[in-house]
N, C-alpha and C. Protein backbone atom coordinates (compact mmCIF):
# COMPACT_ATOMS: atom_id res chain seq x y z
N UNK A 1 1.38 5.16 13.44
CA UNK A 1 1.40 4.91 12.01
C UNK A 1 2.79 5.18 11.48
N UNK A 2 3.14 4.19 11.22
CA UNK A 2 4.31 4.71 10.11
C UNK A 2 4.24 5.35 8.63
N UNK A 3 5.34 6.16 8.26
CA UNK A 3 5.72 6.87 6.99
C UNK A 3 5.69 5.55 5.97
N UNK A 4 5.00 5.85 4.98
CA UNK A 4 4.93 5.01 3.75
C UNK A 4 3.85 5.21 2.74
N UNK A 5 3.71 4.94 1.83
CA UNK A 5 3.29 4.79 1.00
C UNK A 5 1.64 4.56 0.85
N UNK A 6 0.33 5.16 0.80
CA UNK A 6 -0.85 4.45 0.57
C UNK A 6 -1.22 3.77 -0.96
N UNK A 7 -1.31 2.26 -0.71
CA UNK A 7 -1.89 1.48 -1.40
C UNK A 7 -3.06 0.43 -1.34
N UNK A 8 -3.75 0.46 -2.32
CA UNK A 8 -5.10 -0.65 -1.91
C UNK A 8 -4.95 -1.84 -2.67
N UNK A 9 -5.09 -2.66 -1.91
CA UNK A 9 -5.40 -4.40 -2.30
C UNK A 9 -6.12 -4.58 -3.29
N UNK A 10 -5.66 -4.73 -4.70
CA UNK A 10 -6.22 -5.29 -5.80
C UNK A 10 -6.50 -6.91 -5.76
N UNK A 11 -5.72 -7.53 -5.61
CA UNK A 11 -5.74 -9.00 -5.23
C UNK A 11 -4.58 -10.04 -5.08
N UNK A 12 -4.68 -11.11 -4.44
CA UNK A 12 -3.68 -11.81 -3.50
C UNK A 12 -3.23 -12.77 -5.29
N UNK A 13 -1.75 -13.07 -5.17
CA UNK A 13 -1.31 -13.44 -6.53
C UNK A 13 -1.58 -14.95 -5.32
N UNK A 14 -1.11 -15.63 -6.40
CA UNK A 14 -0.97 -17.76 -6.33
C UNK A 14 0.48 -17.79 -5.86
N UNK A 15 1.13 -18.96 -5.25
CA UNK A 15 2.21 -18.81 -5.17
C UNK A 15 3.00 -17.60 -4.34
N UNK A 16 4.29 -17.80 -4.50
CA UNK A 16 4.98 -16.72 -3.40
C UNK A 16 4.98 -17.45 -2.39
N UNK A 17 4.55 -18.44 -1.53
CA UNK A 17 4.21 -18.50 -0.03
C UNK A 17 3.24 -17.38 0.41
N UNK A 18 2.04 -17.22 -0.34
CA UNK A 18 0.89 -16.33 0.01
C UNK A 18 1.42 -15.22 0.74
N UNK A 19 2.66 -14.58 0.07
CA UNK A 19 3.35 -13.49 0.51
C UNK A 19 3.10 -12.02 -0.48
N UNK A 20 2.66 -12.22 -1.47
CA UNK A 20 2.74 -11.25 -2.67
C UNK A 20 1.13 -10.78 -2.76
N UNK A 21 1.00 -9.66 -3.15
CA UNK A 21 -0.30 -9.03 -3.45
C UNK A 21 -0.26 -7.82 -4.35
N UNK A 22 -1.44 -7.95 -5.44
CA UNK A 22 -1.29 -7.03 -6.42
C UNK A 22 -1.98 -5.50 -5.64
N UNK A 23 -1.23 -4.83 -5.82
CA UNK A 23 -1.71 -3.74 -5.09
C UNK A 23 -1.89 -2.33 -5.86
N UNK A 24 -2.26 -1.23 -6.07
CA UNK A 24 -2.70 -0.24 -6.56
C UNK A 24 -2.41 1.08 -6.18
N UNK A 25 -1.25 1.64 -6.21
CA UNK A 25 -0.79 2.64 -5.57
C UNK A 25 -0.43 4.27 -6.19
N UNK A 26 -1.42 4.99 -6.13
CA UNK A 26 -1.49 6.04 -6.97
C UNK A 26 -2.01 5.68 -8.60
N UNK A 27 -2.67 4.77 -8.94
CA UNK A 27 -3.17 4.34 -9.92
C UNK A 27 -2.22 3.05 -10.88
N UNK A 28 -0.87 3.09 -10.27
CA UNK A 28 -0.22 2.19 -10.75
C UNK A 28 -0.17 0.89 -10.36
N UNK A 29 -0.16 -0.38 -10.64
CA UNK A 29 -0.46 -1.50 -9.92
C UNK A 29 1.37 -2.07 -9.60
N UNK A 30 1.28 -2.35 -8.41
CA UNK A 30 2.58 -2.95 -7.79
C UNK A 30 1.98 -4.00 -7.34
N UNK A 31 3.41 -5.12 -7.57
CA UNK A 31 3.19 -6.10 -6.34
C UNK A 31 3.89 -5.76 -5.36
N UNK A 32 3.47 -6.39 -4.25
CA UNK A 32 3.91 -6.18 -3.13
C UNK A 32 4.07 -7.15 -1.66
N UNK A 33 5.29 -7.40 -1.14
CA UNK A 33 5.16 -8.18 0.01
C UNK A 33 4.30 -8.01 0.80
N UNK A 34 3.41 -8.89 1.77
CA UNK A 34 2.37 -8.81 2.47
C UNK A 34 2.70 -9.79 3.50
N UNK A 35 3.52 -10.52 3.45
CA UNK A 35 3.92 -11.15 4.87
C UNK A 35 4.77 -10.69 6.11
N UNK A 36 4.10 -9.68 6.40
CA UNK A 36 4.95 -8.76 7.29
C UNK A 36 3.58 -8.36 7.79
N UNK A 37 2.27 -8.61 7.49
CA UNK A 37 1.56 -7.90 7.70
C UNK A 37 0.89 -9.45 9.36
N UNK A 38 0.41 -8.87 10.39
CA UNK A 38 -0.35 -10.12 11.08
C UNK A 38 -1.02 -10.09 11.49
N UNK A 39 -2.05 -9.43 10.60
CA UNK A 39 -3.44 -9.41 11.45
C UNK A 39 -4.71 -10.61 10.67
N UNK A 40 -4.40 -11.80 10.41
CA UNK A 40 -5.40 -12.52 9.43
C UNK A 40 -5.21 -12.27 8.40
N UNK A 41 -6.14 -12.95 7.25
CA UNK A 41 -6.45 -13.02 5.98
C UNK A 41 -6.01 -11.06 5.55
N UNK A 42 -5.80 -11.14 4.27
CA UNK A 42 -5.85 -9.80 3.60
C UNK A 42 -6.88 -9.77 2.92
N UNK A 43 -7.38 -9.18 2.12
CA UNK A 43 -8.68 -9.12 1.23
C UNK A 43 -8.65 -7.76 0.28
N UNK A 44 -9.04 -8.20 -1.23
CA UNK A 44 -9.08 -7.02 -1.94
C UNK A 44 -9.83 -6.44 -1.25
N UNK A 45 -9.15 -4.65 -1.64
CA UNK A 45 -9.97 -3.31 -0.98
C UNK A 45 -9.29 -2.86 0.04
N UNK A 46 -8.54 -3.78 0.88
CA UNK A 46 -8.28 -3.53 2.02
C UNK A 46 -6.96 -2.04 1.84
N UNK A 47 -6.70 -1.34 2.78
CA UNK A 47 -5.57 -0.12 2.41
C UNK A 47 -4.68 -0.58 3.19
N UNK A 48 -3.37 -0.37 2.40
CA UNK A 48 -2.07 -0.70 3.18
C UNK A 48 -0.56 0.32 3.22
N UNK A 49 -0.03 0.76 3.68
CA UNK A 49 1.38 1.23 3.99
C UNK A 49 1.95 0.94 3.34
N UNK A 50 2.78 1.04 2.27
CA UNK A 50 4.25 0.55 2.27
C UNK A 50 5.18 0.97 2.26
N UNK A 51 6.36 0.21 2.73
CA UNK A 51 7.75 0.99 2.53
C UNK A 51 8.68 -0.34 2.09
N UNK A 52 9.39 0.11 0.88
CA UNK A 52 10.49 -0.82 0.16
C UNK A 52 9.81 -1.81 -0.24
N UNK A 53 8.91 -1.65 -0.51
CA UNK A 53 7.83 -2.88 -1.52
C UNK A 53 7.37 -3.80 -0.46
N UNK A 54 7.47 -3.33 0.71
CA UNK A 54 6.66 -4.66 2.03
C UNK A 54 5.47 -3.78 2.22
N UNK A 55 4.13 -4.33 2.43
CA UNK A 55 2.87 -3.52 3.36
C UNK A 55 3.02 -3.80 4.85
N UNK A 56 3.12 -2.66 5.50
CA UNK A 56 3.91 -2.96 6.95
C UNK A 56 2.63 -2.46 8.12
N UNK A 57 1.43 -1.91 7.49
CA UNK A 57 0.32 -1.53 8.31
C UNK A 57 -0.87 -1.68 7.35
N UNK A 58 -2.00 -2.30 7.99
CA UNK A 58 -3.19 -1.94 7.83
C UNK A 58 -3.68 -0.73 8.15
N UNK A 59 -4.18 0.09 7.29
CA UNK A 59 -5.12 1.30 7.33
C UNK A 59 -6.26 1.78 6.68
N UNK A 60 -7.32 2.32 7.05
CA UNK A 60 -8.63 2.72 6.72
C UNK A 60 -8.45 3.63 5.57
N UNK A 61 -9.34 3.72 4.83
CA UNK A 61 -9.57 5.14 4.01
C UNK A 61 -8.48 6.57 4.42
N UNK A 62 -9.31 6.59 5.78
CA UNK A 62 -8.71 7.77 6.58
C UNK A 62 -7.28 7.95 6.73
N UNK A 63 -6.60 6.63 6.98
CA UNK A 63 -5.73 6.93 7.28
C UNK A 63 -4.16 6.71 5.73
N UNK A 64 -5.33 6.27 5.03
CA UNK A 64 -4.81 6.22 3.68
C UNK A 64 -4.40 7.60 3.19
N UNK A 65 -5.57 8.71 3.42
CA UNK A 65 -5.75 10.04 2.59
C UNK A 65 -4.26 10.49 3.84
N UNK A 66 -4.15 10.83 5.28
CA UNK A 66 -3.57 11.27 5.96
C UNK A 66 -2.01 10.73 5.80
N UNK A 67 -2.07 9.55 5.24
CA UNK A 67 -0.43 9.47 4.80
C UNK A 67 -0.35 9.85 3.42
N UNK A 68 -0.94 10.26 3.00
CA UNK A 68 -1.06 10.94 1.35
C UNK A 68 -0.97 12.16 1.70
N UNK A 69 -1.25 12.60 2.31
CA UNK A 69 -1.63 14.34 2.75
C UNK A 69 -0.07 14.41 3.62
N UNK A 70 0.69 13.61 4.25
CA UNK A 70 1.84 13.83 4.57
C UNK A 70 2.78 13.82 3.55
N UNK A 71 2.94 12.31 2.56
CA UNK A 71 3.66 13.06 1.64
C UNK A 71 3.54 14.05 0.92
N UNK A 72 2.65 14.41 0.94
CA UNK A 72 2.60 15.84 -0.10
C UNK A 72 2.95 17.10 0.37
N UNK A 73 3.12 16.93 1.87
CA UNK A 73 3.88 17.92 2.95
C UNK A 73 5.13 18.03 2.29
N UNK A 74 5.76 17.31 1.95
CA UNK A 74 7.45 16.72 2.22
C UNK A 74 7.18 16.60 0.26
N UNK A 75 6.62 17.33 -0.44
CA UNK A 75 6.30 17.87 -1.67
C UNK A 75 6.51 16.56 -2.77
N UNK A 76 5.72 15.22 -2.12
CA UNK A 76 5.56 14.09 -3.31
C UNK A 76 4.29 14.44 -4.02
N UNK A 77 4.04 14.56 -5.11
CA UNK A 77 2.81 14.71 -5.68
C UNK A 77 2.02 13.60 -5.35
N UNK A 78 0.57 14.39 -5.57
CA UNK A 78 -0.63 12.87 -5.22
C UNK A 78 -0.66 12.12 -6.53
N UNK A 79 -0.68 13.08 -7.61
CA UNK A 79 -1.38 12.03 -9.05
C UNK A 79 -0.76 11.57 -9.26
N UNK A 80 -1.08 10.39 -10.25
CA UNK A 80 -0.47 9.16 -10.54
C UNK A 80 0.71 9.40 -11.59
N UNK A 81 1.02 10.45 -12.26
CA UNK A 81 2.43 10.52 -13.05
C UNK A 81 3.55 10.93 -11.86
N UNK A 82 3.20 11.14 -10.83
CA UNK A 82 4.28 11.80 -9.53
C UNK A 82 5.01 10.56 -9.57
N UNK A 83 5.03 9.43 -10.29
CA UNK A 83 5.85 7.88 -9.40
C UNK A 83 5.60 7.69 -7.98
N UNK A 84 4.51 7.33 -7.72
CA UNK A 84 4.48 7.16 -6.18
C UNK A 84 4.96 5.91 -5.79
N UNK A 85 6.23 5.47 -5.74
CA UNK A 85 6.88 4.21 -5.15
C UNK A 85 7.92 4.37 -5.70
């Protein structure tokens, strides 16, 4: 797993070259590159990584909370006024 960011798939924008996705990250909504990602279709809900505004891994719940629980090692706050991105 790489260091980055947990965010969840709000939904895939129009346009871009089906590269962009509205995403939800600490309660704030980002878009975000998603063509870096190659595993099939994306789908709201789904949890993703990011680093520098690309989603660079698919990850579960689990592994959503465990890169959350790392930054907060390395003293990023979890709640949503911390700026998480």
């Amino acid at each position: 797993m790489c260091l980055g960011i947990p965010g969840r798939v709000i939904e895939l924008l129009d346009g871009y070259g089906n590269q962009l996705a509205l995403v939800d990250v600490a309660g704030v909504q980002r878009k975000i590159n998603i063509g870096l990602l190659d595993e099939g279709p994306l789908e709201p809900g789904t949890w993703v990584l990011i680093h520098m505004g690309f989603a660079l891994e698919r990850v579960d719940s689990a592994g959503a909370d465990r890169a959350m629980d790392g930054l907060e090692l390395m003293g990023r706050p979890r709640d949503p006024d911390g700026d998480a991105g």
